[in-house]
C-alpha atoms as a PDB file:
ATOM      1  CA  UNK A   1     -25.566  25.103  20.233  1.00  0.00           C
ATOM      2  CA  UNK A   2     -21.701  24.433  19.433  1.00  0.00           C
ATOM      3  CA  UNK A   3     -21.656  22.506  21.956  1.00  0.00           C
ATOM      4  CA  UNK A   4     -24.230  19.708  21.666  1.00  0.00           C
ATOM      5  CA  UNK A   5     -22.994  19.439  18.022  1.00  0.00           C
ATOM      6  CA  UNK A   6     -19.555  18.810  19.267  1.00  0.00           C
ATOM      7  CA  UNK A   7     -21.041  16.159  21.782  1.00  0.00           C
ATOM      8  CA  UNK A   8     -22.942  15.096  18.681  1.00  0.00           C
ATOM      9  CA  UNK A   9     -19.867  14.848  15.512  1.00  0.00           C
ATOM     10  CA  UNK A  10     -17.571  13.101  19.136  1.00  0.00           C
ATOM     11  CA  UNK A  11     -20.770  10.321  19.860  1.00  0.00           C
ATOM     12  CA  UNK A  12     -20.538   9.657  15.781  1.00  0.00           C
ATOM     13  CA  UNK A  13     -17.063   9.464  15.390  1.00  0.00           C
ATOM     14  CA  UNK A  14     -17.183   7.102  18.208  1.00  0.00           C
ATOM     15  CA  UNK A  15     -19.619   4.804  17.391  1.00  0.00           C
ATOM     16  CA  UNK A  16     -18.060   4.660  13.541  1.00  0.00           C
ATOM     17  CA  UNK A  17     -14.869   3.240  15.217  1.00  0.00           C
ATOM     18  CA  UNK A  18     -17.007   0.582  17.341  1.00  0.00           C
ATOM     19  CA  UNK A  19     -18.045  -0.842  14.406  1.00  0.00           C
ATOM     20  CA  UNK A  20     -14.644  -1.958  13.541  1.00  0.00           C
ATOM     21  CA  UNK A  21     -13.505  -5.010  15.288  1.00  0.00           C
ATOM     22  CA  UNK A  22      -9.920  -6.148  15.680  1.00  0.00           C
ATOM     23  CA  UNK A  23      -9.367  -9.400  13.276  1.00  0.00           C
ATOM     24  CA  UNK A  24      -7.059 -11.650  15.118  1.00  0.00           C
ATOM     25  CA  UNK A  25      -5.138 -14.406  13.049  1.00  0.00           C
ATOM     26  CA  UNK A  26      -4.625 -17.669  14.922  1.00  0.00           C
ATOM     27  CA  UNK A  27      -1.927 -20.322  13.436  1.00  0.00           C
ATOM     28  CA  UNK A  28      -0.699 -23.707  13.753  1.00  0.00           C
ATOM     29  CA  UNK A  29      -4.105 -24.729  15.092  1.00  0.00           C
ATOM     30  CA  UNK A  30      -4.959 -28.472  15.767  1.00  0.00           C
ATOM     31  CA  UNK A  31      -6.423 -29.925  12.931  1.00  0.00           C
ATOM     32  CA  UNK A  32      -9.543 -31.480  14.699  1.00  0.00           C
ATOM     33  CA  UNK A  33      -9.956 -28.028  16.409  1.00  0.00           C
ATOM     34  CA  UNK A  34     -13.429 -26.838  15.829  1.00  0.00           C
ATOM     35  CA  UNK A  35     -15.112 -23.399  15.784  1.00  0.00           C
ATOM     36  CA  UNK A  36     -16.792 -23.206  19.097  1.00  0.00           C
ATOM     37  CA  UNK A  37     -13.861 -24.468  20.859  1.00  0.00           C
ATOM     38  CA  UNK A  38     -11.563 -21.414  18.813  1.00  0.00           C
ATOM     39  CA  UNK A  39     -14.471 -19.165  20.555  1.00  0.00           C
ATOM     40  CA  UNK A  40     -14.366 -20.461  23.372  1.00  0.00           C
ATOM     41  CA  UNK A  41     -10.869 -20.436  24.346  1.00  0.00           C
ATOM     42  CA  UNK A  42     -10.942 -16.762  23.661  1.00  0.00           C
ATOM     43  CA  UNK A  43     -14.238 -15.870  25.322  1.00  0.00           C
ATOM     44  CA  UNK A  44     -12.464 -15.763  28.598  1.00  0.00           C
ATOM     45  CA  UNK A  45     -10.542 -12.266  27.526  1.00  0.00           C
ATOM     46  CA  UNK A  46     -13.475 -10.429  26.306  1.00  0.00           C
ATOM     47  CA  UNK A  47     -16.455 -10.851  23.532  1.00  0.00           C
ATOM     48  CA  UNK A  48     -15.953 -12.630  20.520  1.00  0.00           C
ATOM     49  CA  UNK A  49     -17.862 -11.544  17.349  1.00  0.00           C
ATOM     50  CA  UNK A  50     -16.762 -14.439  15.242  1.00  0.00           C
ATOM     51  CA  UNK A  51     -14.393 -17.021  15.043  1.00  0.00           C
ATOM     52  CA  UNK A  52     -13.628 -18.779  11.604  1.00  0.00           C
ATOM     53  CA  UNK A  53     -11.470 -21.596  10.947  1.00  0.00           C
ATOM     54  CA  UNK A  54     -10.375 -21.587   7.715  1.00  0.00           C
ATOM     55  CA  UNK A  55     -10.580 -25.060   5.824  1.00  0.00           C
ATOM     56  CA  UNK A  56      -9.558 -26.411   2.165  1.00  0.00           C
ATOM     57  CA  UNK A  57     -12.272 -26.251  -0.473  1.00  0.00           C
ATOM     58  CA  UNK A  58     -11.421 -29.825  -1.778  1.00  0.00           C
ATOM     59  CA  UNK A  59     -11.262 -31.867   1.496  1.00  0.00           C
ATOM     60  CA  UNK A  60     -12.789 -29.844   3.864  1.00  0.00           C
ATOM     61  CA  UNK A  61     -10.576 -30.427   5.938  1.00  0.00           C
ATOM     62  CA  UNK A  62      -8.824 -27.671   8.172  1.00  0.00           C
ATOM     63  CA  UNK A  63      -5.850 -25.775   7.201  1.00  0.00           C
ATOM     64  CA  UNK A  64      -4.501 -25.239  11.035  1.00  0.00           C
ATOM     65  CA  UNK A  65      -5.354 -21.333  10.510  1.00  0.00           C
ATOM     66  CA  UNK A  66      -7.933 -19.242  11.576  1.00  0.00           C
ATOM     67  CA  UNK A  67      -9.415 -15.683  12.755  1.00  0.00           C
ATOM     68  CA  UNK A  68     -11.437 -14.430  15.376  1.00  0.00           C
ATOM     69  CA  UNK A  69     -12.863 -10.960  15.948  1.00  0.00           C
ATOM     70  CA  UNK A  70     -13.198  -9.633  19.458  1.00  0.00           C
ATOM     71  CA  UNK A  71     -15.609  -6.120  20.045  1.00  0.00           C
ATOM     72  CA  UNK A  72     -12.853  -4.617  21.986  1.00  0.00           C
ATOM     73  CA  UNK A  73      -9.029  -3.944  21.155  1.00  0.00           C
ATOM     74  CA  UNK A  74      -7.590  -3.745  24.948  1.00  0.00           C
ATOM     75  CA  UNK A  75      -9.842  -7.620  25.307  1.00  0.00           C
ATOM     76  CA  UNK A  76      -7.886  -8.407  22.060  1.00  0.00           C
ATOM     77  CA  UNK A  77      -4.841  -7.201  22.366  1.00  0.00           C
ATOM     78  CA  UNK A  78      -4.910  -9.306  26.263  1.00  0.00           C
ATOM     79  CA  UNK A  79      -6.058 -12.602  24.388  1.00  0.00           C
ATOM     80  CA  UNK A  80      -3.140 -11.759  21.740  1.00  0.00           C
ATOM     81  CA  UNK A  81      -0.229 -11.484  24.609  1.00  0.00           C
ATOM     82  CA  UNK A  82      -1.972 -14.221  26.940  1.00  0.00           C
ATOM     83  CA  UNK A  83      -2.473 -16.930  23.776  1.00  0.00           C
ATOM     84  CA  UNK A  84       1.145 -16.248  21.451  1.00  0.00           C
ATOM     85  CA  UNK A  85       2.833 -20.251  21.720  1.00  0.00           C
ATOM     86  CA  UNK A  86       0.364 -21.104  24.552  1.00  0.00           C
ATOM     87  CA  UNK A  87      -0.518 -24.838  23.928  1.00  0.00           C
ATOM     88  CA  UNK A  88      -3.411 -26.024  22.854  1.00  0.00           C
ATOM     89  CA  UNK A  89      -4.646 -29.742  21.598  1.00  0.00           C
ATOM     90  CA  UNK A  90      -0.079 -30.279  21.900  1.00  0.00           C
ATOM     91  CA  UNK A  91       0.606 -27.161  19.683  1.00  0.00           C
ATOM     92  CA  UNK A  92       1.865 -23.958  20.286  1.00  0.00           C
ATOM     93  CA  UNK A  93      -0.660 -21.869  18.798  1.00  0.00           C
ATOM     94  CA  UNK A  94       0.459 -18.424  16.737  1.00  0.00           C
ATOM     95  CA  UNK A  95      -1.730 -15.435  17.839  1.00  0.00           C
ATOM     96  CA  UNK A  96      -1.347 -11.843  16.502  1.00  0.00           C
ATOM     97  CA  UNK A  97      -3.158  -8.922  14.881  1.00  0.00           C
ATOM     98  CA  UNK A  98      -4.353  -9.755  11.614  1.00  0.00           C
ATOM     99  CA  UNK A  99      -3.158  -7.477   8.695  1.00  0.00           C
ATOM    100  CA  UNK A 100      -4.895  -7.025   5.896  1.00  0.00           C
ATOM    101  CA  UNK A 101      -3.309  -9.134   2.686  1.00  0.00           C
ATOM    102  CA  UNK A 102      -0.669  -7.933   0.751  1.00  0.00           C
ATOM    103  CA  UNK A 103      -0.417  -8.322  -2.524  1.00  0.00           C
ATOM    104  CA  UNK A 104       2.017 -11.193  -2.856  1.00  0.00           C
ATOM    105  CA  UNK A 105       0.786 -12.629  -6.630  1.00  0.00           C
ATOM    106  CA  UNK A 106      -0.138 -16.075  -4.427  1.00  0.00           C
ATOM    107  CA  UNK A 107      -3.346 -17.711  -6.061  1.00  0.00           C
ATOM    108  CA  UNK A 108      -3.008 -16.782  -9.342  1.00  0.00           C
ATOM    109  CA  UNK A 109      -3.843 -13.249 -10.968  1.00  0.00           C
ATOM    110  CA  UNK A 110      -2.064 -10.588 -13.514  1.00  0.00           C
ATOM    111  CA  UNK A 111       2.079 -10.913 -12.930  1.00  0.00           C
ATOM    112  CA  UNK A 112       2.999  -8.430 -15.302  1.00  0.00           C
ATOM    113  CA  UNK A 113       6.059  -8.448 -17.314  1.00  0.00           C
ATOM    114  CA  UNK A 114       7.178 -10.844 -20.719  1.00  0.00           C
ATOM    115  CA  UNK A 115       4.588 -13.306 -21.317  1.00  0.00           C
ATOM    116  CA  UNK A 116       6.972 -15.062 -23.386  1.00  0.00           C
ATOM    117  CA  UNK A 117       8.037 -17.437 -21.311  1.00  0.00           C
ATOM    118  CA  UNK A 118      11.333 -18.782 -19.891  1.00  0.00           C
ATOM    119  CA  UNK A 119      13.838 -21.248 -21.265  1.00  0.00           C
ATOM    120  CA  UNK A 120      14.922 -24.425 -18.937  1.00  0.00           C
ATOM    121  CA  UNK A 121      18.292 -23.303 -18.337  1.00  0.00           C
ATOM    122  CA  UNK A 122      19.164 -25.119 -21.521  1.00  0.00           C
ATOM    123  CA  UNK A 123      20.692 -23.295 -24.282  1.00  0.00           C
ATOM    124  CA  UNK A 124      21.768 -24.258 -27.408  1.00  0.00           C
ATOM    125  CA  UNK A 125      25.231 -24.337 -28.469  1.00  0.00           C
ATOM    126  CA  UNK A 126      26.125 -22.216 -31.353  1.00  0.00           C
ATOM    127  CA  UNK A 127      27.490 -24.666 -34.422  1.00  0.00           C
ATOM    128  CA  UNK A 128      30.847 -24.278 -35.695  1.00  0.00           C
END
């Protein structure tokens, strides 16, 4: 009986960590590079579960950055050390393991500190 629950917790632990895919960030894209062709060009080291390009709100237009998830980390982490500065559409693309953001105060947000503002660098002399 120990036994087929150990088989049992191993199978769930397992399949918990399948559903996790690796997120792999992509820079210095070409600008007229679409979605299917980000897919596509890393289809042939493994399944892709998505592949994003990231664009700006405004234009629509892309921001040369994106991510794609692939189901397997040794399929990933080949597409990662194949891809790093290979060319593609004249750029040397950026490929490595996405990490999740830090929190760098970009974009606005709480700063903490004196909300009293700074001075120019001008200060006033004090009269004689």
């Amino acid at each position: 009986m120990n036994g087929l629950l150990l088989v049992l917790n191993i199978e769930t632990i397992i399949n918990f960590f399948k559903q996790y895919k690796m997120n792999i960030y992509i820079g210095n894209l070409p600008f007229n590079l679409g979605e299917e062709d980000l897919k596509e060009i890393f289809e042939e080291y493994g399944e892709v579960a998505s592949a994003k390009i990231i664009s700006d709100k405004m234009t629509g237009r892309s921001k040369g950055f994106g991510f794609v998830e692939m189901e397997d980390d040794d399929s990933a982490n080949n597409a990662i050390k194949e891809l790093n500065n290979a060319e593609v559409g004249g750029r040397n693309i950026k490929v490595n393991e996405s990490k999740p953001r830090e929190n760098n105060f970009r974009g606005g947000g709480d700063r903490g500190g004196d909300r009293r503002g700074g001075g120019g660098g001008f200060q006033r002399r004090p009269r004689y």
